[in-house]
Each structure stands twice: as C-alpha cells, then as structure tokens.
C-alpha atoms as a PDB file:
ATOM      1  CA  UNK A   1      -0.779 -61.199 -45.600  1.00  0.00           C
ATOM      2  CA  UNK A   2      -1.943 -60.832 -49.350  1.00  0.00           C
ATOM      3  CA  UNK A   3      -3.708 -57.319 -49.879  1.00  0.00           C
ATOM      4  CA  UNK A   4      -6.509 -59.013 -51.551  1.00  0.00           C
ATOM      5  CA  UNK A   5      -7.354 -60.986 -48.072  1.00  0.00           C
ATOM      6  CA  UNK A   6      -6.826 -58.076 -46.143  1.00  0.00           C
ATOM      7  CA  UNK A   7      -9.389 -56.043 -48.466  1.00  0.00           C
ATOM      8  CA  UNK A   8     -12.128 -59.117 -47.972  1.00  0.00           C
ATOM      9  CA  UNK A   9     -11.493 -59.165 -43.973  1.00  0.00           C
ATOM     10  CA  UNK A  10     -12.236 -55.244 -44.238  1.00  0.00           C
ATOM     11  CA  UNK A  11     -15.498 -55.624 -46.025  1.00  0.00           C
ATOM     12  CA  UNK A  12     -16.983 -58.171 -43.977  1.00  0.00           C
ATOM     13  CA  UNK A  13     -15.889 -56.481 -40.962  1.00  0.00           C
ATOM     14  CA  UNK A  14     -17.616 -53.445 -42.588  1.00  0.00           C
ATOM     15  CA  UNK A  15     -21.170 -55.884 -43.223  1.00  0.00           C
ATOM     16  CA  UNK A  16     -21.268 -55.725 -39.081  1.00  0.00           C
ATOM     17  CA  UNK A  17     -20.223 -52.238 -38.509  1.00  0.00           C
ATOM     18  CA  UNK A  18     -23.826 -50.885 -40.249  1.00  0.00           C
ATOM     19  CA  UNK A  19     -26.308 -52.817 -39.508  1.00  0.00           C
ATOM     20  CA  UNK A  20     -25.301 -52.114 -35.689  1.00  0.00           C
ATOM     21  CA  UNK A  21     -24.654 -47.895 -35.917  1.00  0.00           C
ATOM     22  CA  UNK A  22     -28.487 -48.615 -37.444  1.00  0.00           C
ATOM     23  CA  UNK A  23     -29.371 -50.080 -34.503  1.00  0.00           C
ATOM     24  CA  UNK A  24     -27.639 -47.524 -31.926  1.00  0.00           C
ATOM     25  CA  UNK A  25     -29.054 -45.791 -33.262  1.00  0.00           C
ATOM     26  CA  UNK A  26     -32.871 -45.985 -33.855  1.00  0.00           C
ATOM     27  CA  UNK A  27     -32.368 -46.803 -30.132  1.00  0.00           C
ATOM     28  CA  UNK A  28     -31.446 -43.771 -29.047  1.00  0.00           C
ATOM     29  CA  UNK A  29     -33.928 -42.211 -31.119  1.00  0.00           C
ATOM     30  CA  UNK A  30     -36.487 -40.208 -28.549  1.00  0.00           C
ATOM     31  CA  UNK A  31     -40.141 -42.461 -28.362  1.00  0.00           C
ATOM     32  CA  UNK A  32     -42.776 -40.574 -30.267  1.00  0.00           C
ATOM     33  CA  UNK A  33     -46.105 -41.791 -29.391  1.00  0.00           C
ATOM     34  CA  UNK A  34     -48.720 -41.900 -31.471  1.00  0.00           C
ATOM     35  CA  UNK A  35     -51.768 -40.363 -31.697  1.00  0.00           C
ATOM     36  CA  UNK A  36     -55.184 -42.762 -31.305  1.00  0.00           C
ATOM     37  CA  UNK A  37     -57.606 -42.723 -34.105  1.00  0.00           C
ATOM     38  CA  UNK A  38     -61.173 -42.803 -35.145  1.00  0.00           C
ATOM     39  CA  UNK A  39     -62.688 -43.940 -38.364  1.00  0.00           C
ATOM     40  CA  UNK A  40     -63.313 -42.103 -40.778  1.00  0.00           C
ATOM     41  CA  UNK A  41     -67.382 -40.805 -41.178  1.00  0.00           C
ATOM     42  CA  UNK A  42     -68.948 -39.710 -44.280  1.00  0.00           C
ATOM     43  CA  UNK A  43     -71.311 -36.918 -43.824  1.00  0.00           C
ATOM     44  CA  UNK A  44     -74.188 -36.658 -45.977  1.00  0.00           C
ATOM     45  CA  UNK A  45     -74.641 -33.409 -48.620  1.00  0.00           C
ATOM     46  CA  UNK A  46     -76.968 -31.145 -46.697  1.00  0.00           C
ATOM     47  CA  UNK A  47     -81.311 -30.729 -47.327  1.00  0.00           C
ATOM     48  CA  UNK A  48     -84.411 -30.722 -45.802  1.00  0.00           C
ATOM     49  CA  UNK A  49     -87.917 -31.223 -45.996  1.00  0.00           C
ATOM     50  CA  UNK A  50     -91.212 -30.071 -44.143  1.00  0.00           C
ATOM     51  CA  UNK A  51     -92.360 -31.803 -41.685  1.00  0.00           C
ATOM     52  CA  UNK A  52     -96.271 -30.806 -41.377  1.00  0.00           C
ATOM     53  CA  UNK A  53     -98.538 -33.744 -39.824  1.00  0.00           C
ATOM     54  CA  UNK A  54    -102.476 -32.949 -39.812  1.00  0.00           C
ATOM     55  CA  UNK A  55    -103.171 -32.043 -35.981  1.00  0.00           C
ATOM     56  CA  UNK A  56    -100.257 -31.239 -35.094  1.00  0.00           C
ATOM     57  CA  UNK A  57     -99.629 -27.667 -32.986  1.00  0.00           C
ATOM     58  CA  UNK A  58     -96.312 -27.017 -34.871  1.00  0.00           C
ATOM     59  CA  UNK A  59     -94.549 -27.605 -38.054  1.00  0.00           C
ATOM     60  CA  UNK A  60     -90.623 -27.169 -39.096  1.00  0.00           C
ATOM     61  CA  UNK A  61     -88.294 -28.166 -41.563  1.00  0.00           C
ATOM     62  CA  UNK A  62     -85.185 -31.403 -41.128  1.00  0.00           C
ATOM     63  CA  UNK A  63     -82.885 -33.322 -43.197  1.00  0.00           C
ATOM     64  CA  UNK A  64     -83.537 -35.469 -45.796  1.00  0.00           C
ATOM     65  CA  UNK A  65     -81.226 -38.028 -43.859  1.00  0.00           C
ATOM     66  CA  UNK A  66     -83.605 -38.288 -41.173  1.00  0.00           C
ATOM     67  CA  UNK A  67     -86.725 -40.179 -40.491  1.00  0.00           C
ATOM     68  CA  UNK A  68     -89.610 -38.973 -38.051  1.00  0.00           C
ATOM     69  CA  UNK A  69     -91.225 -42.013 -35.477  1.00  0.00           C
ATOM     70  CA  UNK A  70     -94.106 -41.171 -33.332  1.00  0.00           C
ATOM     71  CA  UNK A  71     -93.200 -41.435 -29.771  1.00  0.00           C
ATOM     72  CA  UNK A  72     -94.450 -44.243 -28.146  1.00  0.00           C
ATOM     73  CA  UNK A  73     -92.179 -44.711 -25.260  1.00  0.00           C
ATOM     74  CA  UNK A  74     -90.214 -41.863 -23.470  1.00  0.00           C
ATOM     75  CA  UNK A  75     -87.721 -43.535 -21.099  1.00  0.00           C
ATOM     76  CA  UNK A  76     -89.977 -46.347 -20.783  1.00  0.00           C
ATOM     77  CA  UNK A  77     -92.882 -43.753 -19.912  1.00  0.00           C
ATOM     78  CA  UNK A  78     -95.904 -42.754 -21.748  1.00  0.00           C
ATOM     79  CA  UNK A  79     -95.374 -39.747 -23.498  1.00  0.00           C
ATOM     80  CA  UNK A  80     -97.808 -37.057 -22.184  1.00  0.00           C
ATOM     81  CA  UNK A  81     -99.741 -36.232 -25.741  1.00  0.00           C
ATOM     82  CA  UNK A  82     -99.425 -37.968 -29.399  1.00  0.00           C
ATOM     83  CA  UNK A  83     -97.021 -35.013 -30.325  1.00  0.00           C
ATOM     84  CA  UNK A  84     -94.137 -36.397 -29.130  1.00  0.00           C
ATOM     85  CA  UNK A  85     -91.922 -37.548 -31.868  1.00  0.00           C
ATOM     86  CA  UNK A  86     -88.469 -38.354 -32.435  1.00  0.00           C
ATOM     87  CA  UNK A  87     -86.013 -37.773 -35.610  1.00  0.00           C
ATOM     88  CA  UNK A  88     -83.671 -40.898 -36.076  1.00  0.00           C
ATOM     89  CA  UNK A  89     -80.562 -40.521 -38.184  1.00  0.00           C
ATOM     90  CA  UNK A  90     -79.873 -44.197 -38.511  1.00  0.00           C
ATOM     91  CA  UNK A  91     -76.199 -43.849 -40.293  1.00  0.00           C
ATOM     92  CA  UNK A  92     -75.059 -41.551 -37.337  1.00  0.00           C
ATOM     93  CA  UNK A  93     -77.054 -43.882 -34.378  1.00  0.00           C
ATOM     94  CA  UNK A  94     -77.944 -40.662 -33.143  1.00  0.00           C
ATOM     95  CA  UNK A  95     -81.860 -39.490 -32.558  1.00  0.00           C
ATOM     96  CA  UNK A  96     -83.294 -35.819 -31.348  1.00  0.00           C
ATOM     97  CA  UNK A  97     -86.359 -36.696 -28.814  1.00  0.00           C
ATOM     98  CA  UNK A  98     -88.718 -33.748 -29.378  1.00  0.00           C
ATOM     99  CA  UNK A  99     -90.789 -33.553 -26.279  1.00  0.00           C
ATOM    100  CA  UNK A 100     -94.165 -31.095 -26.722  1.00  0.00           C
ATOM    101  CA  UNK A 101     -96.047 -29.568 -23.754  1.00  0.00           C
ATOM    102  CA  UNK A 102     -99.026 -27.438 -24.038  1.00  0.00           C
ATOM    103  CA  UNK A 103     -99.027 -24.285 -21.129  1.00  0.00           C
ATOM    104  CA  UNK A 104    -102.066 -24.709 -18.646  1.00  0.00           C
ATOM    105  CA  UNK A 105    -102.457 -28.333 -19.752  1.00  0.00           C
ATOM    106  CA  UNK A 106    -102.690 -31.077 -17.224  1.00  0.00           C
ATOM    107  CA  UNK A 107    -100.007 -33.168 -16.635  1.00  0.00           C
ATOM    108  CA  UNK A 108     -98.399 -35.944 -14.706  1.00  0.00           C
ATOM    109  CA  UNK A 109     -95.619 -35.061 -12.498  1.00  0.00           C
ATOM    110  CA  UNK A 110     -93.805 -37.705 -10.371  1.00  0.00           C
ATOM    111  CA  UNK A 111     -93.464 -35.848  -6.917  1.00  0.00           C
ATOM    112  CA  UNK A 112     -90.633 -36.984  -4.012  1.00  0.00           C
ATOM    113  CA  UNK A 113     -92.258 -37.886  -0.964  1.00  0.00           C
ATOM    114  CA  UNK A 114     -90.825 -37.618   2.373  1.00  0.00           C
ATOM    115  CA  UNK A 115     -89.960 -41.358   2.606  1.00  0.00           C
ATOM    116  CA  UNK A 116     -88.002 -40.866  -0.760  1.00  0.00           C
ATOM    117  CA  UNK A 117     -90.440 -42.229  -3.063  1.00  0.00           C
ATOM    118  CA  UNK A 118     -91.933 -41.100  -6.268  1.00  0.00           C
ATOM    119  CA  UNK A 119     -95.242 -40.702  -6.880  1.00  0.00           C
ATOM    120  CA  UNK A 120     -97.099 -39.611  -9.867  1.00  0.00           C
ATOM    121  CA  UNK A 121     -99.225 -36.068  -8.608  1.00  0.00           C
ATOM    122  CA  UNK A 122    -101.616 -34.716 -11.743  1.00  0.00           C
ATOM    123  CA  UNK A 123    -100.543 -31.318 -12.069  1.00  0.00           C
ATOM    124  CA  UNK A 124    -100.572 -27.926 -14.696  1.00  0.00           C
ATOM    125  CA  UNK A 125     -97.935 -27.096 -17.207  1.00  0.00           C
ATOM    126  CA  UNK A 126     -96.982 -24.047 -15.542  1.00  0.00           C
ATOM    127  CA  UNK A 127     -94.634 -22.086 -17.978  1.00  0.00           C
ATOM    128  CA  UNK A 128     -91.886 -21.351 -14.932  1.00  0.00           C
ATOM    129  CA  UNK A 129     -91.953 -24.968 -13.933  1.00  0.00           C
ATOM    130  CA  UNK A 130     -91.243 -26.247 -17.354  1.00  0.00           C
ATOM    131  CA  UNK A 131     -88.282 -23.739 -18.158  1.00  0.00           C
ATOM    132  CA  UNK A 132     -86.689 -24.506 -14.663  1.00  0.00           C
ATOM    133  CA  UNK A 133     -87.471 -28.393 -15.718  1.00  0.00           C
ATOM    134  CA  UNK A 134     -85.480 -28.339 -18.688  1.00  0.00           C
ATOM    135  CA  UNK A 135     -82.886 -26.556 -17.038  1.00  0.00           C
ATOM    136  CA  UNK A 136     -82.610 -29.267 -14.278  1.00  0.00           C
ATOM    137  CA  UNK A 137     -82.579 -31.568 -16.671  1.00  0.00           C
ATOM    138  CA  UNK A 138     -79.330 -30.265 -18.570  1.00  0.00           C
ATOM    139  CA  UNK A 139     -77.838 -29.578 -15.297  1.00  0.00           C
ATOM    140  CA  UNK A 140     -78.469 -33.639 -14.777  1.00  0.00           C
ATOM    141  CA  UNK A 141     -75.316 -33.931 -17.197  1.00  0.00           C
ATOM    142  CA  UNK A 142     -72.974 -31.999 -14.523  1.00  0.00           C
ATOM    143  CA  UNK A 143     -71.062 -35.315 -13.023  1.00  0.00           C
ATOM    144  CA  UNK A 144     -69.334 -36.100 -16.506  1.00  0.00           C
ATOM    145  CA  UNK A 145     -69.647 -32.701 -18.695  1.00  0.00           C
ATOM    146  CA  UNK A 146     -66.858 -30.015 -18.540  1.00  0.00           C
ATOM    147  CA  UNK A 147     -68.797 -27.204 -19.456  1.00  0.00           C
ATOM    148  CA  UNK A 148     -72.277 -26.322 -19.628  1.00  0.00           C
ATOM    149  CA  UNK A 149     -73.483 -23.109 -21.605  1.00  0.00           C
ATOM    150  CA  UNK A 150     -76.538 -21.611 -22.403  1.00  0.00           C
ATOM    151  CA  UNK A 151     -77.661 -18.970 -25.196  1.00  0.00           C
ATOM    152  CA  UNK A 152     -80.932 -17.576 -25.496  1.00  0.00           C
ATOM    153  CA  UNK A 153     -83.073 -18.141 -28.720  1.00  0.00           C
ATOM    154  CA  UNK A 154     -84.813 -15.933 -30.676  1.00  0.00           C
ATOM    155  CA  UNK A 155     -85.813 -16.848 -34.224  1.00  0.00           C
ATOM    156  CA  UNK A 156     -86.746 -15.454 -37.582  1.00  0.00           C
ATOM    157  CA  UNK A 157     -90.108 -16.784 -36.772  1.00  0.00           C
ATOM    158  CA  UNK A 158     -90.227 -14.707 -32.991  1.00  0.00           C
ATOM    159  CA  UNK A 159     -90.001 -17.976 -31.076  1.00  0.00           C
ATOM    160  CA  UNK A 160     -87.589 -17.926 -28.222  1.00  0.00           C
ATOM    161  CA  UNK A 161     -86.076 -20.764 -25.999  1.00  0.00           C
ATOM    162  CA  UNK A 162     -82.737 -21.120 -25.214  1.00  0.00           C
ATOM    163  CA  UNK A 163     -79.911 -23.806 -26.891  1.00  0.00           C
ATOM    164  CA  UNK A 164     -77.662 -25.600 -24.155  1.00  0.00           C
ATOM    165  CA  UNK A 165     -74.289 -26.946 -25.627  1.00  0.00           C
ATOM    166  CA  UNK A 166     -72.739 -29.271 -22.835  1.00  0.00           C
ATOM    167  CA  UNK A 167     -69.149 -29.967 -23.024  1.00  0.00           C
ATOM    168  CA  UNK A 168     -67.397 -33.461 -22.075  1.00  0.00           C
ATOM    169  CA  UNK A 169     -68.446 -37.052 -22.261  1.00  0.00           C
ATOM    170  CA  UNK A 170     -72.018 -36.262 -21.556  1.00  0.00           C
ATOM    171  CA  UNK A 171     -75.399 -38.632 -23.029  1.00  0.00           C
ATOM    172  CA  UNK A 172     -76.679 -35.299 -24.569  1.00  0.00           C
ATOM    173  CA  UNK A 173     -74.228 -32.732 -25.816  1.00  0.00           C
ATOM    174  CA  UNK A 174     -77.133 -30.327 -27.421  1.00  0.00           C
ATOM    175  CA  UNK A 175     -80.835 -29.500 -26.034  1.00  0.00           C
ATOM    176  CA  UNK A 176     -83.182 -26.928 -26.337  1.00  0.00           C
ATOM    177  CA  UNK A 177     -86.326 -25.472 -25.919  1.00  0.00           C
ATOM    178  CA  UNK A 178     -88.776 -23.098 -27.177  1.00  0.00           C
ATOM    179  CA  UNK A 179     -92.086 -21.546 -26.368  1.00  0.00           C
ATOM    180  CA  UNK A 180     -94.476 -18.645 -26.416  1.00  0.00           C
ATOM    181  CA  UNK A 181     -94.787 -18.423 -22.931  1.00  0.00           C
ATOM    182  CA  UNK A 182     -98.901 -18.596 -23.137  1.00  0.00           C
ATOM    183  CA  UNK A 183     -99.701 -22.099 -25.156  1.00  0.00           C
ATOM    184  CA  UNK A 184     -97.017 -24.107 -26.824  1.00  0.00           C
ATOM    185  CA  UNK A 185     -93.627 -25.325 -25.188  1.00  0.00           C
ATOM    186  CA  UNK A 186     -91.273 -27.540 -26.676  1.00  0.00           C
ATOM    187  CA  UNK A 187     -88.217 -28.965 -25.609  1.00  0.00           C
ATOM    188  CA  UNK A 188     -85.131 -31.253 -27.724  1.00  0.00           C
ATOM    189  CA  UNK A 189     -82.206 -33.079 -27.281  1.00  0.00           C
ATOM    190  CA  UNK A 190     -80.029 -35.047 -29.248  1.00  0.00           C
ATOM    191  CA  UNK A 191     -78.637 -38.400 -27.978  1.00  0.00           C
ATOM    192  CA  UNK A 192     -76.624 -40.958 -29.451  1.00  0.00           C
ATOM    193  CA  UNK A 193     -76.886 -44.967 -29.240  1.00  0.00           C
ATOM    194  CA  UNK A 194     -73.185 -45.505 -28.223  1.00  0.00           C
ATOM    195  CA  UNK A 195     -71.224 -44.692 -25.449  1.00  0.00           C
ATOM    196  CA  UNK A 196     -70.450 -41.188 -25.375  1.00  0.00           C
ATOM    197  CA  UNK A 197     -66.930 -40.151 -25.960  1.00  0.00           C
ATOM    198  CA  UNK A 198     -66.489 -36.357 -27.064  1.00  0.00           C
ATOM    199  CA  UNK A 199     -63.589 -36.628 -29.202  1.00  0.00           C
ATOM    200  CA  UNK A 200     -64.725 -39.196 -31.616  1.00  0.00           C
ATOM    201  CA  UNK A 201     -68.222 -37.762 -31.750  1.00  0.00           C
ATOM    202  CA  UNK A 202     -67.046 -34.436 -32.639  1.00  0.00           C
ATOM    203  CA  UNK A 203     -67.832 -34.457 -36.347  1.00  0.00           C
ATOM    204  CA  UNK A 204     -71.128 -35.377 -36.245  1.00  0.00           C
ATOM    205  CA  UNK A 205     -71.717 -33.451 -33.346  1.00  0.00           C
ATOM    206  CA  UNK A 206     -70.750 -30.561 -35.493  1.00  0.00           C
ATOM    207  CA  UNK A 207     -72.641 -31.893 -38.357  1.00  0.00           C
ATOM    208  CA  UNK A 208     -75.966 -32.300 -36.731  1.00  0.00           C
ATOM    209  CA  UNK A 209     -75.394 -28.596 -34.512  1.00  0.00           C
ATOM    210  CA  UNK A 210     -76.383 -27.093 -38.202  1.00  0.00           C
ATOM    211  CA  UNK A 211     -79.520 -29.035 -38.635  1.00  0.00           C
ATOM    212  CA  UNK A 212     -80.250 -28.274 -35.163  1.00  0.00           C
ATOM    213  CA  UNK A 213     -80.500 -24.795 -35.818  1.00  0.00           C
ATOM    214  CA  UNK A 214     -81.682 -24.895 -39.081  1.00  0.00           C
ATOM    215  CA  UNK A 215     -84.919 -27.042 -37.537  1.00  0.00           C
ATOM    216  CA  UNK A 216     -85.067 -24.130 -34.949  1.00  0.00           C
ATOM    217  CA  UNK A 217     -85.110 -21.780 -36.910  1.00  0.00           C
ATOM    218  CA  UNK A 218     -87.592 -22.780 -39.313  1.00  0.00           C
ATOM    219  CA  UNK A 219     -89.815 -23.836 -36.117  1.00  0.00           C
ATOM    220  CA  UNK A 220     -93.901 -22.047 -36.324  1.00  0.00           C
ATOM    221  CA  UNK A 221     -96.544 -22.312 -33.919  1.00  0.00           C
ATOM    222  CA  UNK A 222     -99.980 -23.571 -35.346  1.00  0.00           C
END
C-alpha cells in the first residue's frame, strides 16, 4: 500500500481517537455540584433622620430609606394607643413594627379560659408582665429557629431593654425592647414580606442589624 494512503488512514483514524479520550474522560471526571444562588441586592449608602411627631412620648433617629406609617392594624387588632407605628423599607419588603406601652396604663389582654377560649380581660401594664410578654413572644419562634440569644441593652441615652437575635428560618430574626421600668415601654421587631429563608436574607439582615442599633441607640424618653 502507497505511504501516502497509509498516512491519510492514520489521520482519520486519529480524528476518532480524540474526540473519544475527551469524552473518557470528562466522564470520569468526579461530579462537582454547584452551589445555589441568590440575586444580587444593592444596599443603600447609610443616613438618618429624626423622627419627632408632636405628642408623641418618644423620639429617635432612622434611615433615610425608610418611611414611618401610623399603625392602624396590629395583626388584624387595634393597636392599644395612636403610638404605634411601623418603619417600612419598601426596596427590602421588610418593616420594624414598633409597639408602645405606657407602665400602669390599662390595657386589653386576651385571657385563656378553661374551655380553651380567649377572651379579652381589661387589665394594667404591669412592667414584669410586659418583659416576660416579649420574651414569650420571641420564644414563639422556637419550632423553626436554631438559636435564640439575648443581650441586655443599655444605651448612651440610659435606656435599657434587651436585643434578641434568633437564628434559623424564623418570621422575625431581630426584636427588642426598652423601658424605664416606671412609665414608658417599648418593644420592636423586624419582619419581612416573603417567606423566610436565612441564607438569602442574610445581607439585609446584616444591613438593617446597624440601623437597628443605631435607632436604639439614639432612642429618648419624652
């Protein structure tokens, strides 16, 4: 056979040879899965303004990226005074419910009755009550948090409270409250309109933990 034709037959033989090795071997190549995703958020440069409403029995400081809406509706309840407010952050879908209770006031409490019903029982805004309340409350999240911690508060303005940081899938990964102990209690948590998953939420989680304690902290008593 001509050396010329033997050459050709080589080549083309040669044509097969690596595309196959190729595919050997990409599959015995180990499987590397990948890792899932979430899109991308852009967080907004940092300021604040006062908030200081006529009447009100408190005043404090939040971001410039944030609206305040009176309170209407808590939980499809009334709220219990006209200083309940909430502070929307509409590009995050996230809100911080500010809940305000004065000490000694009267108050509706819904009280379990030994058939298992609720019924609503006017009572006093007993300082105690309303620390172990917002402690219950938190501990409400216990079914699908990991972790639940608390730290107590005290800020450059001598208010104390304590800041609860729940870990896990929970509906509210930050709360707090704060209070004198003789007149003004106040209790906050942030929640966010989507279903909670603590992995993608983690940036603005982290975000909004700053303005959290910058509102704290700039928190005064009228």
């Amino acid at each position: 056979m001509p050396k010329e034709m033997i050459m050709k037959k080589m080549s083309a033989g040669y044509r097969w040879i690596l595309p196959l090795c190729i595919f050997v071997a990409a599959c015995n190549s180990p499987y590397v899965s990948k890792k899932r995703g979430y899109y991308h958020i852009e967080l907004p440069k940092r300021g604040y303004q006062l908030f200081e409403r006529e009447g009100f029995p408190y005043s404090f400081e939040y971001p410039v990226y944030a609206s305040i809406v009176q309170d209407s509706t808590y939980f499809d309840t009334n709220p219990e005074n006209p200083y309940w407010i909430n502070i929307d952050f509409p590009r995050f879908g996230s809100r911080i419910f500010l809940s305000y209770k004065r000490v000694g006031g009267k108050a509706l409490y819904r009280v379990k009755q030994p058939d298992g019903q609720y019924r609503d029982s006017l009572g006093v805004n007993e300082f105690d009550r309303m620390v172990a309340d917002a402690f219950t409350l938190t501990n409400k999240n216990n079914v699908v948090s990991s972790s639940i911690k608390d730290s107590l508060i005290v800020t450059p303005n001598q208010l104390h409270g304590v800041f609860f940081k729940v870990g896990g899938n929970a509906a509210t990964a930050k709360q707090f409250f704060l209070s004198d102990t003789t007149t003004h209690f106040i209790r906050g948590a942030l929640y966010f309109d989507v279903t909670p998953n603590a992995d993608s939420l983690k940036p603005v989680q982290d975000f909004l933990q700053a303005d959290l304690e910058h509102m704290i902290n700039t928190f005064r008593w009228k």
